[in-house]
Protein backbone atom coordinates (compact mmCIF):
# COMPACT_ATOMS: atom_id res chain seq x y z
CA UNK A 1 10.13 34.19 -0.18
CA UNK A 2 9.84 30.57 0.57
CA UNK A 3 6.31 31.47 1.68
CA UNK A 4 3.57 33.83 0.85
CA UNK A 5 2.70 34.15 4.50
CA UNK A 6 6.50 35.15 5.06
CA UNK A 7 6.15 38.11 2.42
CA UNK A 8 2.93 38.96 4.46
CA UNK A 9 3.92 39.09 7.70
CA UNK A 10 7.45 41.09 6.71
CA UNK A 11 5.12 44.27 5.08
CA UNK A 12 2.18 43.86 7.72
CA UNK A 13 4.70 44.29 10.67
CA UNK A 14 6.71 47.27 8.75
CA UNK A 15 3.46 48.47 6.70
CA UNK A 16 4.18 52.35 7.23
CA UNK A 17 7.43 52.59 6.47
CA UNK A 18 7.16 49.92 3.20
CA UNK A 19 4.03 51.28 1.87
CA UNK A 20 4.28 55.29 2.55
CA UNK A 21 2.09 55.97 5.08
CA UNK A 22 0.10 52.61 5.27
CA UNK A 23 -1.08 52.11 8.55
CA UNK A 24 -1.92 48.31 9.25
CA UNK A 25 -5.41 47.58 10.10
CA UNK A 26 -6.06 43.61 9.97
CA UNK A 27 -4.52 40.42 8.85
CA UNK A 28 -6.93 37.83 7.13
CA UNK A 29 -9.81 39.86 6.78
CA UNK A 30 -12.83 37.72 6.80
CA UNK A 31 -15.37 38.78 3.96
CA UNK A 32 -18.32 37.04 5.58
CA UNK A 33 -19.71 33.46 4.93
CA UNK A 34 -21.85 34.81 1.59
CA UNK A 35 -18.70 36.52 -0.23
CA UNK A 36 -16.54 33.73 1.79
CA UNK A 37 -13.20 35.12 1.22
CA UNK A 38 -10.40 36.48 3.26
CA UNK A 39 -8.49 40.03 2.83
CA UNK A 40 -4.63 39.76 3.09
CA UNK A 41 -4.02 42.90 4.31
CA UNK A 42 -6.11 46.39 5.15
CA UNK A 43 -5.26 49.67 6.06
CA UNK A 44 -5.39 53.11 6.37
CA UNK A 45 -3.13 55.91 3.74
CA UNK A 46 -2.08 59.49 5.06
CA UNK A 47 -5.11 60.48 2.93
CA UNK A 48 -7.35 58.52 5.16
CA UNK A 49 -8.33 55.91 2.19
CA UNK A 50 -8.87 52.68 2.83
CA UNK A 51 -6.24 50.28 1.55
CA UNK A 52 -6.80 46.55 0.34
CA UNK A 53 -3.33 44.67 0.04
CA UNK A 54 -2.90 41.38 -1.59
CA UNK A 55 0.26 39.11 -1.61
CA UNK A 56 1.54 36.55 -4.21
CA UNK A 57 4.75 35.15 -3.23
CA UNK A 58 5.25 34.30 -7.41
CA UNK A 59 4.70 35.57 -10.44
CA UNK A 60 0.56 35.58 -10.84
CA UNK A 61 -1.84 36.27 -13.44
CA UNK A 62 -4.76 36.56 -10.44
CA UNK A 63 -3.81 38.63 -7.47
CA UNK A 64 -4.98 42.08 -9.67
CA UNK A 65 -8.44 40.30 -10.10
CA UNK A 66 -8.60 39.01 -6.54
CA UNK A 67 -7.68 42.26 -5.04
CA UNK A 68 -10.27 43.75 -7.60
CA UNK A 69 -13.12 41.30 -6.21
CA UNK A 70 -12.36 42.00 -2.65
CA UNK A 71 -12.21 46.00 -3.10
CA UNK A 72 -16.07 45.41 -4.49
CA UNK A 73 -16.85 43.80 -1.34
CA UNK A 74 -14.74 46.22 0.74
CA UNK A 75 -16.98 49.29 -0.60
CA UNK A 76 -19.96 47.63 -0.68
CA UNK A 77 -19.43 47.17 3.65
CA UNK A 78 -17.87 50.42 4.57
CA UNK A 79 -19.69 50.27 8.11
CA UNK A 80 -17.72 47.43 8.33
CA UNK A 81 -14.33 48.94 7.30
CA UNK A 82 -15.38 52.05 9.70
CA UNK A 83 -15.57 50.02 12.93
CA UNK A 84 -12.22 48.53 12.34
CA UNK A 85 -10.88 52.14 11.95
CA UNK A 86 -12.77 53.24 14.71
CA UNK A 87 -11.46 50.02 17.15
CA UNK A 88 -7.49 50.61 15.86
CA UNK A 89 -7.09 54.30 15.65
CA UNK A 90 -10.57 55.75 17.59
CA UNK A 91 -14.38 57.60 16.68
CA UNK A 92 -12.26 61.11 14.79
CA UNK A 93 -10.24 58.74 12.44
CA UNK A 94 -13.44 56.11 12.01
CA UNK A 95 -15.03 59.95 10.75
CA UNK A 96 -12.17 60.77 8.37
CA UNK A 97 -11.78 58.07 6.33
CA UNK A 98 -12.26 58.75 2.46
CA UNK A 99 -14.29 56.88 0.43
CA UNK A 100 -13.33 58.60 -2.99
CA UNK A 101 -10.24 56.92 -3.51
CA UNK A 102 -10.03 53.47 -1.75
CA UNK A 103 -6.94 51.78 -3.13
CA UNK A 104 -5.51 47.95 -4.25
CA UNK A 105 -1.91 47.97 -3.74
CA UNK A 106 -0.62 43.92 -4.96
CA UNK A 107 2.88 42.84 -4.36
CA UNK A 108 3.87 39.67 -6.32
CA UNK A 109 7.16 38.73 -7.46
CA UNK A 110 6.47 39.76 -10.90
CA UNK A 111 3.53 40.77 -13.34
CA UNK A 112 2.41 39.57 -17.17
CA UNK A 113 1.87 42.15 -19.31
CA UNK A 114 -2.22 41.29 -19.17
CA UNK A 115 -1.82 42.70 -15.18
CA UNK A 116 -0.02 45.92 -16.40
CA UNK A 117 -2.80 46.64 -19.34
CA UNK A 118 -5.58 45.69 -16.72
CA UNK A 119 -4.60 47.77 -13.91
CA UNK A 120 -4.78 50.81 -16.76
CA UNK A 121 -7.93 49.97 -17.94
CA UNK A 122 -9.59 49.94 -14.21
CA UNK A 123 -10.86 52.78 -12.54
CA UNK A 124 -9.93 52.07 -9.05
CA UNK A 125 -6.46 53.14 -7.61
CA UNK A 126 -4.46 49.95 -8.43
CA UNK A 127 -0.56 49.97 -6.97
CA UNK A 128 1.34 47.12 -8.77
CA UNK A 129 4.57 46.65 -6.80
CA UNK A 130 7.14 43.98 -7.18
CA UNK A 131 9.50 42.61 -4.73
CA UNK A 132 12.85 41.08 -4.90
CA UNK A 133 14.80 39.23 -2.06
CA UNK A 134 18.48 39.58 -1.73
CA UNK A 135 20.34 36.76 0.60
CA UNK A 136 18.61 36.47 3.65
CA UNK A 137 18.38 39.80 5.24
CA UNK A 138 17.24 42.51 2.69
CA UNK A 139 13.65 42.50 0.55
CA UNK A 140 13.22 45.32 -2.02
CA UNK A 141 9.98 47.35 -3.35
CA UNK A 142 9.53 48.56 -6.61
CA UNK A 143 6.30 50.22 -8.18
CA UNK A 144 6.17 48.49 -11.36
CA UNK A 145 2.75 50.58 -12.39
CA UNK A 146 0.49 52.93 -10.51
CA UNK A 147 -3.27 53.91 -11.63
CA UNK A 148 -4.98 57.06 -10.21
CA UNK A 149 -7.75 56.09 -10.82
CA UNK A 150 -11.07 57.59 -12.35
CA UNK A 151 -14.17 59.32 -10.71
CA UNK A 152 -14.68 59.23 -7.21
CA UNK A 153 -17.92 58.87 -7.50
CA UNK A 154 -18.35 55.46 -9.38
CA UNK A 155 -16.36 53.34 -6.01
CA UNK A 156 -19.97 54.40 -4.11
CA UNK A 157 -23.26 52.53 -5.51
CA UNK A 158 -26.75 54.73 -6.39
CA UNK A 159 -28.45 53.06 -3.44
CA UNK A 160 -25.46 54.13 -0.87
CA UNK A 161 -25.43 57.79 -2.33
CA UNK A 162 -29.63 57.84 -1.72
CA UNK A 163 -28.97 56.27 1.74
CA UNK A 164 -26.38 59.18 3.20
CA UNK A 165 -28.22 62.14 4.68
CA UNK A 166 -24.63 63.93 4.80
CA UNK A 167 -24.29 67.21 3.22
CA UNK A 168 -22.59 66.35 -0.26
CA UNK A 169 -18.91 67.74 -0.45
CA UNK A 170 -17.55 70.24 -2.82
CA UNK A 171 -14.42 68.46 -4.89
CA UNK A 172 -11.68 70.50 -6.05
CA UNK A 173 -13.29 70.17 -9.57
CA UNK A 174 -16.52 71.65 -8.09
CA UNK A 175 -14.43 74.67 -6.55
CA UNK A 176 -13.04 75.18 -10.20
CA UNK A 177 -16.08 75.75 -11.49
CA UNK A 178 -16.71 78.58 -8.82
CA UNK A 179 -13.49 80.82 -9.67
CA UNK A 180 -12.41 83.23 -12.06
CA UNK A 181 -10.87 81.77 -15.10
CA UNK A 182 -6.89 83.42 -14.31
CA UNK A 183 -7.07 80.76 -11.40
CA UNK A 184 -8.36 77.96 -13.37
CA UNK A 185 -5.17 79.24 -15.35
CA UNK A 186 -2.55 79.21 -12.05
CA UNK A 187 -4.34 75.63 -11.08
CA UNK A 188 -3.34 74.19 -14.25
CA UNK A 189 0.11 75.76 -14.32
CA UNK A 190 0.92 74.52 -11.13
CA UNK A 191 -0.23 70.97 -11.76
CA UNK A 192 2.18 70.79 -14.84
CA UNK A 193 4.68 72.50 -12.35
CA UNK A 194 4.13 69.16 -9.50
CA UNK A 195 3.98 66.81 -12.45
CA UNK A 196 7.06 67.92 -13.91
CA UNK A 197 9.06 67.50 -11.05
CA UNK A 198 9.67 63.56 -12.01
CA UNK A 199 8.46 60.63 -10.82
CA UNK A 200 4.89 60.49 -9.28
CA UNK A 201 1.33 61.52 -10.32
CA UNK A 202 -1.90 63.12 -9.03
CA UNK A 203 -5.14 62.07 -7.23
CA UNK A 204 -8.53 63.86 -6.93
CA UNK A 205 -9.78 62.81 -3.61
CA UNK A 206 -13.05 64.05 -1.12
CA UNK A 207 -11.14 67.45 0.16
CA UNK A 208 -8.10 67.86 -1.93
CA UNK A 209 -5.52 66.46 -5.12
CA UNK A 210 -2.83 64.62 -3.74
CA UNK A 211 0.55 64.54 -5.34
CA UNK A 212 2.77 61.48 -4.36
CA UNK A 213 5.68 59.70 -4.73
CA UNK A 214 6.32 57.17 -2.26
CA UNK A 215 4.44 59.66 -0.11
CA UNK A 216 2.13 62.53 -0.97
CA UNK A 217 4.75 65.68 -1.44
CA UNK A 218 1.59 67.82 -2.15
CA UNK A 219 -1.99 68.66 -1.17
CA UNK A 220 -3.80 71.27 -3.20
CA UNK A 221 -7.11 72.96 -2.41
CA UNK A 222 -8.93 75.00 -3.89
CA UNK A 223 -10.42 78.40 -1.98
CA UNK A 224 -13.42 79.46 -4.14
CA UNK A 225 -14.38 82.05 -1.55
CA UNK A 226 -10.73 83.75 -1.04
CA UNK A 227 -9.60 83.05 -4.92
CA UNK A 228 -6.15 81.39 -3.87
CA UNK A 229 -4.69 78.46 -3.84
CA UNK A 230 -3.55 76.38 -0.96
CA UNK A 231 -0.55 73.52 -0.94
CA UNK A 232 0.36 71.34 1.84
CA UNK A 233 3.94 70.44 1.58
CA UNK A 234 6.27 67.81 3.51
CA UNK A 235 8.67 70.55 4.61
CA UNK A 236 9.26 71.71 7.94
CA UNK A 237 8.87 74.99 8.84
CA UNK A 238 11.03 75.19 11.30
CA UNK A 239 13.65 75.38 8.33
CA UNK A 240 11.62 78.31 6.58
CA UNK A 241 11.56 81.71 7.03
CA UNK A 242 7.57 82.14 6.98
CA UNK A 243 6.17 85.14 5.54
CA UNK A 244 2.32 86.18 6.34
CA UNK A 245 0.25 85.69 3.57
CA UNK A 246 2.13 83.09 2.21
CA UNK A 247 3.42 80.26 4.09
CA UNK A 248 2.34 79.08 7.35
CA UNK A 249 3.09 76.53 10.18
CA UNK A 250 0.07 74.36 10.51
CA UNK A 251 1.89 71.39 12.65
CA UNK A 252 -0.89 72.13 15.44
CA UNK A 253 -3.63 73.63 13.29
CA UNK A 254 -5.80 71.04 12.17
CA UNK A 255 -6.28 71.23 8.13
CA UNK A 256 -7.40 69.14 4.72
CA UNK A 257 -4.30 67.46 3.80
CA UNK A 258 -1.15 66.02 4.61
CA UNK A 259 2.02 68.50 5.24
CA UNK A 260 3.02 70.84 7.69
CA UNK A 261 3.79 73.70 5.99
CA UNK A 262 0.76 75.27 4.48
CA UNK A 263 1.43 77.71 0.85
CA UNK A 264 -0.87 80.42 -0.46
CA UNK A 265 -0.33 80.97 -4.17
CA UNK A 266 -2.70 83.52 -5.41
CA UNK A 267 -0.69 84.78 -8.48
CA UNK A 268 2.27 83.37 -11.09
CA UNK A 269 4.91 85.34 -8.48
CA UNK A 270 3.90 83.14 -5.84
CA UNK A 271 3.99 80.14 -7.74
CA UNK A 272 7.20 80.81 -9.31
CA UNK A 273 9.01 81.71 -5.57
CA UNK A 274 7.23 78.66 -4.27
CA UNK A 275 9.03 76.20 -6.09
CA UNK A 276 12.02 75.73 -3.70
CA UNK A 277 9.68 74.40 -1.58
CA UNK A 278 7.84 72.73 -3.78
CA UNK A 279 10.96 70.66 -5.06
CA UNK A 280 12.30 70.40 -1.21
CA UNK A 281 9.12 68.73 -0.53
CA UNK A 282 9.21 66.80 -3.21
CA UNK A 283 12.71 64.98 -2.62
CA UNK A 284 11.40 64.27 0.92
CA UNK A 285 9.13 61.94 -0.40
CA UNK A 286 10.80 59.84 -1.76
């Protein structure tokens, strides 16, 4: 790019479809006159975490750390964030969004080695993704690492937890702890079973684990109460021949999780004739 604002103003106007599931939120985010900084890029993931996006049109050492030091402001004002959400997409989504996960996704044209080892060691969701420009009419993204990230519960300070009066939310390693050890047993087989698939890895957020590629192909919950398990996948069911007790259409039933298909696996046999879907899914988001 012969600019940084060029690279910018490309992924801001096409943010959904170059960032699975992105939606754009603001352009030169002002921080404030104490933190006195500006935000490239925010917005909103299908998981309804906020996302920080920072742009170096070269090869940088910095834009991890910068994105880093803005995501510290970004939690530390998540009123802020809210109202934005609230203005752009209305009061529901403003409620929805997900403060377990929030995420740094940096596109430069290529990273040192320091970046990749930092964005390892850092317990934030950190998306390192490199672009490449070919003549004048195509631009490429590649993920060149991608970081989970560690315990929800470290992104929100002591003094915000104290401050909430909301109900604290059961994660799905909270619901583990409530079930019989066999489906502790068909949880952890079917994680290997999502992992395995290829490319892509897993993140514990407020409700459920998401399992993404490009996109999430999975949403798992745990049902302590009903001693099942339940996956979201990005399959239509319109294409599947639903059978009660087992899969569902949920494209107008509201639900935890992106997907419209909705699987109950309660046992090994409904994990093992699940997997079609699971691997149709899957290859959809790529």
């Amino acid at each position: 790019m012969e600019f940084e604002r060029d690279l910018q103003r490309l992924v801001e106007a096409n943010m959904e479809e170059m960032l699975g599931g992105v939606r754009f939120m603001a352009s030169e985010y002002s921080t404030g006159p104490v933190h006195r900084g500006r935000i490239d890029s925010l917005g909103l993931d299908e998981d309804g975490s906020p996302v920080l996006v920072e742009y170096k049109r070269t090869s940088s050492q910095s834009v991890l750390s910068q994105g880093l030091f803005y995501l510290a402001w970004l939690i530390e004002n998540r009123g802020e964030f809210e109202a934005l959400v609230e203005q752009r997409l209305g009061p529901e989504a403003a409620k929805q969004v997900d403060w377990s996960r929030p995420r740094v996704i940096c596109i430069a044209a290529d990273y040192a080695r320091y970046d990749l080892v930092a964005a390892g060691m850092s317990h934030h969701r950190v998306d390192l993704v490199v672009y490449r420009r070919y003549g004048d009419d195509l631009v490429t993204l590649d993920l060149a690492a991608s970081v989970a990230g560690g315990c929800g519960s470290s992104t929100v300070g002591q003094s915000e937890r104290m401050r909430s009066s909301s109900p604290v939310r059961r994660t799905v390693s909270d619901a583990l702890t409530q079930v019989r050890s066999e489906l502790r047993e068909l949880y952890e087989e079917l994680d290997a079973r999502l992992l395995d698939l290829g490319e892509g890895h897993s993140v514990e957020l407020q409700h459920y684990v998401a399992y993404r590629r490009r996109r999430n192909f999975a949403c798992v919950r745990v049902l302590a109460r009903e001693q099942a398990l339940v996956v979201f996948l990005r399959v239509d069911p319109a294409t599947v021949q639903l059978v009660p007790g087992w899969t569902r259409d949920v494209r107008k039933i509201g639900h935890l999780g992106t997907g419209e298909l909705e699987v109950r696996i309660a046992s090994v046999e409904d994990l093992d004739r699940s997997m079609s879907l699971l691997r149709t899914s899957y290859a959809a988001a790529a």
